[in-house]
Protein backbone atom coordinates (compact mmCIF):
# COMPACT_ATOMS: atom_id res chain seq x y z
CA UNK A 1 111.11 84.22 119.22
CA UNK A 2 108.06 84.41 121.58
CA UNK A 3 104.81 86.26 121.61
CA UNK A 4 105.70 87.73 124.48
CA UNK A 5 109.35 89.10 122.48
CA UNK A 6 107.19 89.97 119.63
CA UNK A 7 104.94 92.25 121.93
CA UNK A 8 107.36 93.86 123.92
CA UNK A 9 109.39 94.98 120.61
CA UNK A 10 105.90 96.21 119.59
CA UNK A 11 105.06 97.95 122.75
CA UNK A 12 108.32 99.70 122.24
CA UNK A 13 108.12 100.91 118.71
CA UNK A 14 104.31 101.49 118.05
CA UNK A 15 101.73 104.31 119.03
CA UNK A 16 99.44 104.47 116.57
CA UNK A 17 97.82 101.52 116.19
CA UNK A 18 97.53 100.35 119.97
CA UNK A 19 100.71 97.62 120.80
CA UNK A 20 99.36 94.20 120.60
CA UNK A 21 99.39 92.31 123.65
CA UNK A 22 101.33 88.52 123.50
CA UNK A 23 97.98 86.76 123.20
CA UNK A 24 97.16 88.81 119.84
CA UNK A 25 100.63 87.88 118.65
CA UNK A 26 100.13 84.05 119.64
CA UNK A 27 96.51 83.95 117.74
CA UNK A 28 98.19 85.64 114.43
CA UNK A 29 100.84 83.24 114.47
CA UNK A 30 98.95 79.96 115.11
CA UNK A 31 96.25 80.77 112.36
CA UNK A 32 96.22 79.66 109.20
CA UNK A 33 98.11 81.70 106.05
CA UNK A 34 100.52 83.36 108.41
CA UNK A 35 103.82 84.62 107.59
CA UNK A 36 106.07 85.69 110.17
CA UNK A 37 109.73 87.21 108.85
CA UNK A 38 111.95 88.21 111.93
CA UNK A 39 115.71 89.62 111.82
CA UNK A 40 118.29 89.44 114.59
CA UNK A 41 119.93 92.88 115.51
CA UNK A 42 123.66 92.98 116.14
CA UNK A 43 123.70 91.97 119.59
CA UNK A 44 121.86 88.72 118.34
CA UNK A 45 118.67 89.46 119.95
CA UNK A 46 115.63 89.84 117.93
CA UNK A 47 115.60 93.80 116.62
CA UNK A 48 112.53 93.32 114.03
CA UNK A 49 109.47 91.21 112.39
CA UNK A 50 107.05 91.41 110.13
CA UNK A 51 103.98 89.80 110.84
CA UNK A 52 101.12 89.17 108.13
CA UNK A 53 99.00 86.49 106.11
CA UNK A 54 98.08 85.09 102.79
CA UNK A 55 94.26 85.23 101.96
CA UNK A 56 93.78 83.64 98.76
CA UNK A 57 95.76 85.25 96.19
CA UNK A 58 96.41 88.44 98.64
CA UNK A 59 99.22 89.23 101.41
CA UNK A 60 98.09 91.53 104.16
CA UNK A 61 101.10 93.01 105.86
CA UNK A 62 99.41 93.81 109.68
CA UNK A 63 102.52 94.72 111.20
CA UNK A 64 105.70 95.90 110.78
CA UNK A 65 108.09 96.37 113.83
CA UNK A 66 111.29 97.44 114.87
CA UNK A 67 112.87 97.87 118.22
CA UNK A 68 113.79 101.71 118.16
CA UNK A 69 117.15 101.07 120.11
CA UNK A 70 118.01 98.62 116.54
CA UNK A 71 116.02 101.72 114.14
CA UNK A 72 117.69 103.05 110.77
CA UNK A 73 119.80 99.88 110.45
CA UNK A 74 118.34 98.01 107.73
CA UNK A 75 116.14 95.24 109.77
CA UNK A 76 112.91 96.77 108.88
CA UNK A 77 113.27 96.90 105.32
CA UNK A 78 114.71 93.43 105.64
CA UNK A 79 111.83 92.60 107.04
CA UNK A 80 109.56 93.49 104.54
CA UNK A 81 112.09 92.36 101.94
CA UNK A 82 111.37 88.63 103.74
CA UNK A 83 108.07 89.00 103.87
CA UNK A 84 107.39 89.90 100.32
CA UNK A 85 109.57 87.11 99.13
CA UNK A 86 107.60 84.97 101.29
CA UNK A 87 103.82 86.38 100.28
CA UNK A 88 105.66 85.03 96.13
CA UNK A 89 106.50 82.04 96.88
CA UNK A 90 103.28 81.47 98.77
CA UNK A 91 101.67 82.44 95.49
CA UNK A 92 100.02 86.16 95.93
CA UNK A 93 99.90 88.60 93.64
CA UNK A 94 99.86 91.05 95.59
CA UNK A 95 100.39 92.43 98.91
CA UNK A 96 98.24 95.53 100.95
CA UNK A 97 98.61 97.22 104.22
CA UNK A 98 97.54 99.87 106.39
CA UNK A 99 99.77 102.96 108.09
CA UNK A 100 98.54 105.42 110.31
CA UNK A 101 98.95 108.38 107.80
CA UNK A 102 101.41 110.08 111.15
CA UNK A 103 103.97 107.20 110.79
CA UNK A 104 106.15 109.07 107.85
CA UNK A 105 109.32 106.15 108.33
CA UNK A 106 107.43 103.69 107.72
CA UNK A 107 105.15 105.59 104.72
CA UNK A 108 108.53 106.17 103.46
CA UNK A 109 109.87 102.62 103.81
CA UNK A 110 107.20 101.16 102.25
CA UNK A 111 107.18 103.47 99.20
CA UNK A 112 110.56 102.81 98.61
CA UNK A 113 109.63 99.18 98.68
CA UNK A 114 107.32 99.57 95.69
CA UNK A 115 104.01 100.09 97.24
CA UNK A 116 101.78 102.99 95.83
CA UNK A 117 99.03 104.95 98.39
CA UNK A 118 95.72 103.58 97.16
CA UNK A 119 93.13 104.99 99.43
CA UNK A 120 92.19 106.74 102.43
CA UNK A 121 90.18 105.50 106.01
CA UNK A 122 89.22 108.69 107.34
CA UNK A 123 89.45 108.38 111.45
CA UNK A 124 90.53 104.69 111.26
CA UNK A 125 92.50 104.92 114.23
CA UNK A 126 91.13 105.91 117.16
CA UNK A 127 93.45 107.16 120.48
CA UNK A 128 91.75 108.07 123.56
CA UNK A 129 92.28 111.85 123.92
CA UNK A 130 93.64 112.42 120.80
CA UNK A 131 92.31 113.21 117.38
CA UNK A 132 91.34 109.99 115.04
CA UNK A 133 94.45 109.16 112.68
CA UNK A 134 93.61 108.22 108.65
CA UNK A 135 95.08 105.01 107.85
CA UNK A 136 96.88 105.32 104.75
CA UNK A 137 95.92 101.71 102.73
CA UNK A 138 99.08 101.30 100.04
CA UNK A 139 99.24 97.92 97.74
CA UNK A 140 102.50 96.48 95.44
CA UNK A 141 102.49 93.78 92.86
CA UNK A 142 104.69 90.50 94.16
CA UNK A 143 103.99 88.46 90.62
């Protein structure tokens, strides 16, 4: 899996926040703390990762992604199974992230993974001829 992969599958499945570009990818993944969690779709190519990092006791999912043409198959929730299990064993006790308060799969995905809606950013994300989007910030217990 490259950067480049990573952003493309981005590109494809996110509007709200802005895609990340391949260099953005590449400086997540060589700093420190980082937990990457990626799952092969059925044609063996990769369909979905979940990108994030461990700050002290804390995992911060930042993304989430799915290519759409691999959507409503289980690798996204798979993902974020991974990634939890990952954010335990690297000893958090708990994990946050934010969703643009529009994205209702992946509010909905991350619900039914335990997380709980713990505060509002009013305007956090901001697209160019469009009206700002809240970011929904949601946390769930790994311990």
């Amino acid at each position: 899996m490259t950067p480049q992969v990573m952003a493309q599958i981005h590109a494809r499945s996110m509007t709200v926040p802005k895609p990340w570009s391949a260099r953005t990818m590449q400086d997540f993944m060589r700093a420190p703390g980082t937990i990457l969690v990626s799952r092969q779709a059925a044609n063996g190519q990769l369909g979905g990762f979940a990108l994030g990092r461990i700050v002290v006791d804390e995992g911060e999912l930042l993304t989430l992604a799915v290519d759409p043409g691999t959507q409503g198959n289980g690798l996204g929730r798979d993902c974020l199974a991974g990634f939890l299990e990952a954010c335990q064993s690297a000893g958090a006790a708990r994990v946050f992230l934010e969703v643009a308060a529009t994205n209702r799969i992946a509010r909905n995905l991350y619900t039914s993974a335990g997380f709980t809606e713990d505060g509002v950013r009013k305007g956090y994300y901001q697209i160019p001829n469009e009206a700002p989007v809240d970011a929904i910030l949601m946390t769930r217990s790994v311990e």
